[in-house]
N, C-alpha and C. Protein backbone atom coordinates (compact mmCIF):
# COMPACT_ATOMS: atom_id res chain seq x y z
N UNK A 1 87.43 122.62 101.23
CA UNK A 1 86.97 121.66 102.22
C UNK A 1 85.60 122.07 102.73
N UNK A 2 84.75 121.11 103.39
CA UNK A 2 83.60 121.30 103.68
C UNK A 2 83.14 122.42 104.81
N UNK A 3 84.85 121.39 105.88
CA UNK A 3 84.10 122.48 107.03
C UNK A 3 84.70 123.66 106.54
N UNK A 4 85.48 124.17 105.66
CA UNK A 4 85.89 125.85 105.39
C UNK A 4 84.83 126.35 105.18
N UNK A 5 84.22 125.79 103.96
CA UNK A 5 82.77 126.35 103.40
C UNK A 5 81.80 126.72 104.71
N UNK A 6 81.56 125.80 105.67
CA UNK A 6 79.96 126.03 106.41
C UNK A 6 81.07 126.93 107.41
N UNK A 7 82.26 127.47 108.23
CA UNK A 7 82.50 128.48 108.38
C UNK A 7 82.90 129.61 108.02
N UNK A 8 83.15 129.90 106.63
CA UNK A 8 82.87 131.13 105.54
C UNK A 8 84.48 131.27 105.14
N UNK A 9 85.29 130.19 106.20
CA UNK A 9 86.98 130.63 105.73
C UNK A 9 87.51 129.87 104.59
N UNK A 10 88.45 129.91 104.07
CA UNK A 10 89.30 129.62 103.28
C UNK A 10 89.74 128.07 104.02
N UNK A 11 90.22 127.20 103.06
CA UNK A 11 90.63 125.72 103.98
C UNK A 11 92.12 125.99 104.47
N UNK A 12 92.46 126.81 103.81
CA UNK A 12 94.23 127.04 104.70
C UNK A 12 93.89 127.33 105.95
N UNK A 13 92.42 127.86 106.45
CA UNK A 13 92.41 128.84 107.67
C UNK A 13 92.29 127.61 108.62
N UNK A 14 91.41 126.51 108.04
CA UNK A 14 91.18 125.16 108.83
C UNK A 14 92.46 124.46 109.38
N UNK A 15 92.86 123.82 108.44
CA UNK A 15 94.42 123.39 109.01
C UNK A 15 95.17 123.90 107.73
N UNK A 16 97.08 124.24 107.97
CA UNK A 16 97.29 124.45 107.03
C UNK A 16 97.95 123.42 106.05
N UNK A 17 98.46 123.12 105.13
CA UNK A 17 98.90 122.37 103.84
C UNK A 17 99.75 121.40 104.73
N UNK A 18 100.68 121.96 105.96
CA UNK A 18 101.87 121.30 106.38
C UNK A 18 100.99 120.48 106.88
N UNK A 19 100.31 120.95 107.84
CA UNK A 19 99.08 120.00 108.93
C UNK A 19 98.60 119.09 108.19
N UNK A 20 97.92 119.54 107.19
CA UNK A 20 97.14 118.71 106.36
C UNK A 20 97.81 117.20 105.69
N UNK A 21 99.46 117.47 105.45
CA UNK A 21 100.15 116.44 104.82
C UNK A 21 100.47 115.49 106.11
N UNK A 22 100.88 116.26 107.15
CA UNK A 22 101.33 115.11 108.80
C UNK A 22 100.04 114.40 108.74
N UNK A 23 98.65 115.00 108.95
CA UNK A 23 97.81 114.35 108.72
C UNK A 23 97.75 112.72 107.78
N UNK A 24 97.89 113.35 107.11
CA UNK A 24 97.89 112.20 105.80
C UNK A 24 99.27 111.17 106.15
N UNK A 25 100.19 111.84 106.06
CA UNK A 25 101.07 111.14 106.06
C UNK A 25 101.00 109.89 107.85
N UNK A 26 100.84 110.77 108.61
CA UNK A 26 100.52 109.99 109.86
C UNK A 26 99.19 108.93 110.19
N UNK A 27 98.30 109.41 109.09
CA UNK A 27 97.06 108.36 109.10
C UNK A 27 96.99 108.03 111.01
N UNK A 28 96.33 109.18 111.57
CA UNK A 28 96.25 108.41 112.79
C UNK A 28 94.82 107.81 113.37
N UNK A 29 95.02 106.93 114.00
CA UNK A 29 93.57 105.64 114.29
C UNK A 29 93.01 106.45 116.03
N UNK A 30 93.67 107.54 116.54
CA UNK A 30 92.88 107.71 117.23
C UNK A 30 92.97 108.86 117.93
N UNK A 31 92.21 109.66 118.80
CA UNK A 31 92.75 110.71 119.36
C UNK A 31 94.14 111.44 119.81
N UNK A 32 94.86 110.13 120.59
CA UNK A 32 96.14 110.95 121.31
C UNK A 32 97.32 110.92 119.85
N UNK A 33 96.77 109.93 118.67
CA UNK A 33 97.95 110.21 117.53
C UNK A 33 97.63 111.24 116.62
N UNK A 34 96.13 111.66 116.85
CA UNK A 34 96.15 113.06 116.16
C UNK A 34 96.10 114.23 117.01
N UNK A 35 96.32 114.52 118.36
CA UNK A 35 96.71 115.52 119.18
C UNK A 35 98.07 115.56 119.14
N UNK A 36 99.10 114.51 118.83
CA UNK A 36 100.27 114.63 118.68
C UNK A 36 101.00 115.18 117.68
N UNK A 37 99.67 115.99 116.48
CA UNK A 37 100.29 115.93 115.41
C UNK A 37 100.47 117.55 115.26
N UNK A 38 101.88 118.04 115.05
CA UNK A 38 102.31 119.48 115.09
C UNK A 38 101.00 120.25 113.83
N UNK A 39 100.55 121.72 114.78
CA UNK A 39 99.48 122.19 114.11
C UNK A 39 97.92 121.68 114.15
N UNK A 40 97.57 121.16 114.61
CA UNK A 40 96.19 120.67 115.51
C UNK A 40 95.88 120.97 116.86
N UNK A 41 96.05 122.31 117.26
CA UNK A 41 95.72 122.55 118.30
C UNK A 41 94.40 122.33 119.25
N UNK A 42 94.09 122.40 120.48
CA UNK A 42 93.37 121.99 121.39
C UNK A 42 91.89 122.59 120.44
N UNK A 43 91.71 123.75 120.45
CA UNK A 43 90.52 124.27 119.42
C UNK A 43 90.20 123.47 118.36
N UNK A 44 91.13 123.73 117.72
CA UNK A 44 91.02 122.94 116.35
C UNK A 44 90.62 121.14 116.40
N UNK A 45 91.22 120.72 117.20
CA UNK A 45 90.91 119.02 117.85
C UNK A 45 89.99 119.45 118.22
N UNK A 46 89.11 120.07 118.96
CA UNK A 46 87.98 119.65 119.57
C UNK A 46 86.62 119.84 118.59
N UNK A 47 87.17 121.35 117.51
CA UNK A 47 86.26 121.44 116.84
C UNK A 47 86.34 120.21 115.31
N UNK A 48 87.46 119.68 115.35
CA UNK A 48 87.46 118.68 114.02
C UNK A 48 87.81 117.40 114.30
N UNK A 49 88.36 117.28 115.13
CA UNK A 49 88.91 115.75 115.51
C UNK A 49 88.28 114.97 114.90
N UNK A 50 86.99 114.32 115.35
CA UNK A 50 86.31 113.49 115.60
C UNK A 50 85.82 113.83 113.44
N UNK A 51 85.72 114.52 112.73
CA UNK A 51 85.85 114.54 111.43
C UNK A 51 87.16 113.69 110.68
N UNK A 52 88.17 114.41 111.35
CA UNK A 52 89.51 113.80 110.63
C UNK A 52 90.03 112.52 111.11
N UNK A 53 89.53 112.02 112.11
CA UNK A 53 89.24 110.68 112.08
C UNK A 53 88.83 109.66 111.52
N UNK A 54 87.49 110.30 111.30
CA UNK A 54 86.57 109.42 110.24
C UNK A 54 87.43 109.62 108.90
N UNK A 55 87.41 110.48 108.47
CA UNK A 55 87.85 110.58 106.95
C UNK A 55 89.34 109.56 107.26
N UNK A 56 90.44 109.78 108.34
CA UNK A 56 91.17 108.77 108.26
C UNK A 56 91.34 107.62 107.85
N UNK A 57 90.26 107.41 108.53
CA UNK A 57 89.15 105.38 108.99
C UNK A 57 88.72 105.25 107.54
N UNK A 58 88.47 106.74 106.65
CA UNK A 58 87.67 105.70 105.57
C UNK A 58 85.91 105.83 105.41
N UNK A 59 85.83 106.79 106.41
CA UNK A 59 84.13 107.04 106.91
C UNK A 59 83.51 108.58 106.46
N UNK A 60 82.81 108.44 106.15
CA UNK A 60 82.24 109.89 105.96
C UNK A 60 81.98 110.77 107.13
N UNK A 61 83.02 111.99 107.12
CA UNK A 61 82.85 113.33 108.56
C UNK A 61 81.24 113.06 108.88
N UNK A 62 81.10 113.43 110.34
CA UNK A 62 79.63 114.06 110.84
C UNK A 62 79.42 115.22 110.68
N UNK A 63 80.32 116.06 110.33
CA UNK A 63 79.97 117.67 110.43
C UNK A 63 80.63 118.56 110.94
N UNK A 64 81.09 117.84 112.24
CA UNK A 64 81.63 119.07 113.23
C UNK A 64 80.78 118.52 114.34
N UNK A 65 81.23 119.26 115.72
CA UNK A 65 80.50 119.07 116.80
C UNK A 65 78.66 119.82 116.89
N UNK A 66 77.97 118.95 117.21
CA UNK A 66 76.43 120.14 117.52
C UNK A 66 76.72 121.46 117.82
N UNK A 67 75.79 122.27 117.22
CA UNK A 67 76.01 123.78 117.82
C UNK A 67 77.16 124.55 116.98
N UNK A 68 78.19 124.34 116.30
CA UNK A 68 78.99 124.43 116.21
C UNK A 68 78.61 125.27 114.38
């Protein structure tokens, strides 16, 4: 995954496989249905949310938050 690469980890370290499938499988359209999703913690939402959204929607990630 992209953001693993530009922070030097492995993509399991990002979310793991389970996360990754609720993800998918839950397709959620907006913040409080992907904070609901077991394994997306407050860190992790704040630093990707707004990525795994887009890719949800169909849109190409921004990156990550500025600074980040």
């Amino acid at each position: 995954s992209v953001q693993a690469q530009r922070s030097g980890q492995p993509a399991f370290c990002v979310f793991t496989d389970k996360t990754l499938m609720a993800i998918a499988e839950a397709a959620p359209d907006d913040e409080g249905e992907l904070a609901r999703i077991p394994g997306v913690g407050v860190r992790k939402f704040n630093r990707f949310g707004a990525d795994v959204l887009a890719i949800c929607a169909g849109q190409e990630p921004t990156g990550g938050r500025e600074g980040d």
